[in-house]
N, C-alpha and C. Protein backbone atom coordinates (compact mmCIF):
# COMPACT_ATOMS: atom_id res chain seq x y z
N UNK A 1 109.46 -55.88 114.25
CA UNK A 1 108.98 -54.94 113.28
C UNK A 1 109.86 -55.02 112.05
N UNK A 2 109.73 -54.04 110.88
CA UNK A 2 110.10 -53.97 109.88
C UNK A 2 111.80 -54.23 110.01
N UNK A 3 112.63 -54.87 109.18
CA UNK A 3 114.12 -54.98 109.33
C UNK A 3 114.78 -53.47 108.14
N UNK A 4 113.29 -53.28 107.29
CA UNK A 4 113.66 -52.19 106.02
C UNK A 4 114.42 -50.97 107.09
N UNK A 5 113.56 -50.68 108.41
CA UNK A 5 113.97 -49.31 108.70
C UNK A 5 114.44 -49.24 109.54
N UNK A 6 115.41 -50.46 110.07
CA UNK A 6 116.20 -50.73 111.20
C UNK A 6 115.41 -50.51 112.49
N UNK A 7 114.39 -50.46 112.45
CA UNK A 7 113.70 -49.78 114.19
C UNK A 7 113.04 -51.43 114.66
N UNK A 8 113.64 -51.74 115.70
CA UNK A 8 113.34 -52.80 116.60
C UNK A 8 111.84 -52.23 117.59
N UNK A 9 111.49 -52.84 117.51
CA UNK A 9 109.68 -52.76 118.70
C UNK A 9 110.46 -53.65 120.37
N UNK A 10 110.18 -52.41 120.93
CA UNK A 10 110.38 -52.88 122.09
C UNK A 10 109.79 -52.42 123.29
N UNK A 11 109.69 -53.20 124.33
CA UNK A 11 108.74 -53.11 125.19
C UNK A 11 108.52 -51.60 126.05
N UNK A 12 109.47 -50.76 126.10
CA UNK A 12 108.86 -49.48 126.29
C UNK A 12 107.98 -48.67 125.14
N UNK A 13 108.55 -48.91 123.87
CA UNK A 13 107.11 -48.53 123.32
C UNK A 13 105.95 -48.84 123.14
N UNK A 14 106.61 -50.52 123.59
CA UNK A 14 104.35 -50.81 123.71
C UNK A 14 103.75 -50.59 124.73
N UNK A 15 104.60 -49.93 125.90
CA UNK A 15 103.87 -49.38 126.93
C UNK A 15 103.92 -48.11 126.72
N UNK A 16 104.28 -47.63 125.85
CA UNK A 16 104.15 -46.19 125.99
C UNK A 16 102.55 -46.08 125.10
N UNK A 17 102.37 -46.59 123.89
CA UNK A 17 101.63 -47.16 122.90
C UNK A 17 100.16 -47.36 123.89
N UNK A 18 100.32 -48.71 124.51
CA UNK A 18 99.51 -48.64 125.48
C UNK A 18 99.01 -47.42 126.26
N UNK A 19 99.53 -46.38 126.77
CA UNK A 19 99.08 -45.24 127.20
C UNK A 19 98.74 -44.52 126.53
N UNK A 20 99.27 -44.62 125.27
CA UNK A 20 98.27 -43.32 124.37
C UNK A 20 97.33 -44.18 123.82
N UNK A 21 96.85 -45.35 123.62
CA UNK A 21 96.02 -45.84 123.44
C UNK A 21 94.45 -45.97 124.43
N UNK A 22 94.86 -45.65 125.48
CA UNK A 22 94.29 -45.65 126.92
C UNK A 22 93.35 -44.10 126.73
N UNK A 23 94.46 -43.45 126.58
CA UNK A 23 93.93 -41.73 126.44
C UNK A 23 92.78 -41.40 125.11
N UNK A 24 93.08 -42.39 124.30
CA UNK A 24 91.79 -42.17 123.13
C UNK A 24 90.94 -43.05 123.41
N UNK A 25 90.38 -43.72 124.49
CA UNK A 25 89.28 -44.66 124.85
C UNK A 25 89.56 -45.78 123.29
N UNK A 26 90.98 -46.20 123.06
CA UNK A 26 90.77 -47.59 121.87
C UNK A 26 91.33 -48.65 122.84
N UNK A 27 90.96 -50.01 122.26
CA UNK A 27 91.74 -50.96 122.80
C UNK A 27 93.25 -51.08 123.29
N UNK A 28 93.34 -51.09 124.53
CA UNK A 28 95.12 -51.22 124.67
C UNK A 28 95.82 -52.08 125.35
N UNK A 29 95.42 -52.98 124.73
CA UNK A 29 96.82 -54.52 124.94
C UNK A 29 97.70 -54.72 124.50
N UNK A 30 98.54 -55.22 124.52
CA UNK A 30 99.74 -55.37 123.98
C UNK A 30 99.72 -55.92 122.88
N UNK A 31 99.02 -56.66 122.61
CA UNK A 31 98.72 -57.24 121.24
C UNK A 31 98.08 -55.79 120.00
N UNK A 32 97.38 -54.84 120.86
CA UNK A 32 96.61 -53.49 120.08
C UNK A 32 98.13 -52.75 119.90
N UNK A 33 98.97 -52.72 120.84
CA UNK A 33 99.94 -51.57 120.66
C UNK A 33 100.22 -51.97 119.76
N UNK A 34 101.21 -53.36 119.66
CA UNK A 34 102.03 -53.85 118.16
C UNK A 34 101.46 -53.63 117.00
N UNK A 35 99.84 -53.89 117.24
CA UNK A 35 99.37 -53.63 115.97
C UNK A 35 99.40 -52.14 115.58
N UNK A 36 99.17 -51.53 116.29
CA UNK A 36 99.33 -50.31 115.91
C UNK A 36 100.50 -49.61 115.95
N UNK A 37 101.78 -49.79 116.48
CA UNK A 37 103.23 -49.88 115.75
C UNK A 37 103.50 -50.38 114.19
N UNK A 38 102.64 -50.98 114.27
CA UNK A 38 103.39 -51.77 113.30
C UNK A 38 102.44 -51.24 111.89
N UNK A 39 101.30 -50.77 112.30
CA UNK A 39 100.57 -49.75 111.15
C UNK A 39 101.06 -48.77 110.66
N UNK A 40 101.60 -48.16 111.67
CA UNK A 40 102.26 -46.53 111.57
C UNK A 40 103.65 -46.75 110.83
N UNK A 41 103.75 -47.74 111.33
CA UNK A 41 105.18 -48.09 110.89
C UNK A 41 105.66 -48.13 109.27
N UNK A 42 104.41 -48.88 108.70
CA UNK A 42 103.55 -49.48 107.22
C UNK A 42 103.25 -48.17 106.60
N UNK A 43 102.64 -47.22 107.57
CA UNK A 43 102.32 -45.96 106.64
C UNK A 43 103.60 -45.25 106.58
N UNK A 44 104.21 -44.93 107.35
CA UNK A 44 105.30 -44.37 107.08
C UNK A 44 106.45 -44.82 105.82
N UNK A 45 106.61 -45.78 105.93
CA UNK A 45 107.02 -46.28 104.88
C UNK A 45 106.49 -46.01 103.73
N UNK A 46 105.37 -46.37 103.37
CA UNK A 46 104.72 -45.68 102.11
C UNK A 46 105.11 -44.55 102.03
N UNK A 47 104.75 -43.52 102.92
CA UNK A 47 104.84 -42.24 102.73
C UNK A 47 106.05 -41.63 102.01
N UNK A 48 107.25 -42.44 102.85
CA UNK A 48 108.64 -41.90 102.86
C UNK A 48 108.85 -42.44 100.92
N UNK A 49 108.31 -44.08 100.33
CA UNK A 49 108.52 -44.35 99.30
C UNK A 49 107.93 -43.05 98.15
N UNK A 50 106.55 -42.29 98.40
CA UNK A 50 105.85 -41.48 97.93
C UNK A 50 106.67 -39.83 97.39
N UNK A 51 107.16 -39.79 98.82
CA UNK A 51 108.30 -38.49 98.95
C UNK A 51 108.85 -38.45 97.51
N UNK A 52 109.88 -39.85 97.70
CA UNK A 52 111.44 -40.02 96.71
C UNK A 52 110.71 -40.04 95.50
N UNK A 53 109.21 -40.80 95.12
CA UNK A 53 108.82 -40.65 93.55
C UNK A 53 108.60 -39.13 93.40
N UNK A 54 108.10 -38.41 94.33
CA UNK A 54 107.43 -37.26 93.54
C UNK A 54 108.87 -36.28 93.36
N UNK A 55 109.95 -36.27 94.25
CA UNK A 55 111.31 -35.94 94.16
C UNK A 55 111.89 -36.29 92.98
N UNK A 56 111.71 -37.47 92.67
CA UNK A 56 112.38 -38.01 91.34
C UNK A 56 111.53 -37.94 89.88
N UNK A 57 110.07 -37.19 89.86
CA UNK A 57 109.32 -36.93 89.25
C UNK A 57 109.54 -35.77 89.03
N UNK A 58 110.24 -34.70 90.02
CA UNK A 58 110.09 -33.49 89.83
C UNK A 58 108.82 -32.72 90.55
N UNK A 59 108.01 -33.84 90.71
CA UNK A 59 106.47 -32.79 91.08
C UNK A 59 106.49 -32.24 92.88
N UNK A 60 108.01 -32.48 93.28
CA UNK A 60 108.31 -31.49 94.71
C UNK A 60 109.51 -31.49 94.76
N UNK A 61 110.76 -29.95 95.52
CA UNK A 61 112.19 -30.15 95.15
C UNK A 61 112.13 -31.31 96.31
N UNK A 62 113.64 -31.47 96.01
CA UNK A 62 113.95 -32.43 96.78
C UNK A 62 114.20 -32.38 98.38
N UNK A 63 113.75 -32.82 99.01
CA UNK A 63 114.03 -32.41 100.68
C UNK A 63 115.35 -33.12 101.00
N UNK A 64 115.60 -31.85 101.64
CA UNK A 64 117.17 -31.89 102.49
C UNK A 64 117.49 -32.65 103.53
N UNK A 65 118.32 -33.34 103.89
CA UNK A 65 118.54 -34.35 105.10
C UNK A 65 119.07 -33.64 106.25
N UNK A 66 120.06 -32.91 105.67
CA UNK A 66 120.77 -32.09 106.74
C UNK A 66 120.25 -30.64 107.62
């Protein structure tokens, strides 16, 4: 997976992935989990880039880490 957000993909989450994939009647192979790790993964990222503009825009305060 991504090296940006340090998080390694590893085989308990694609079985975990796999089971919640199971529970929404979608495809769940191992090949479906990654993909779908690796989506969430993609949106999140956006998201988190989205945060820091509107922070640095002013148009939300800034969120706290701590």
């Amino acid at each position: 997976m991504s090296k940006n957000t340090g998080y390694q993909l590893n085989q308990k989450d694609i079985e975990t992935t796999i089971n919640y994939l199971k529970t929404k009647n979608l495809p769940h192979t191992a090949k479906d989990a990654i993909k779908f790790l690796e989506e969430r993964n993609t949106l999140a990222h956006i998201a988190a880039h989205k945060i820091v503009e509107d922070e640095q825009s002013g148009k939300i305060k800034k969120v706290k880490t701590n």
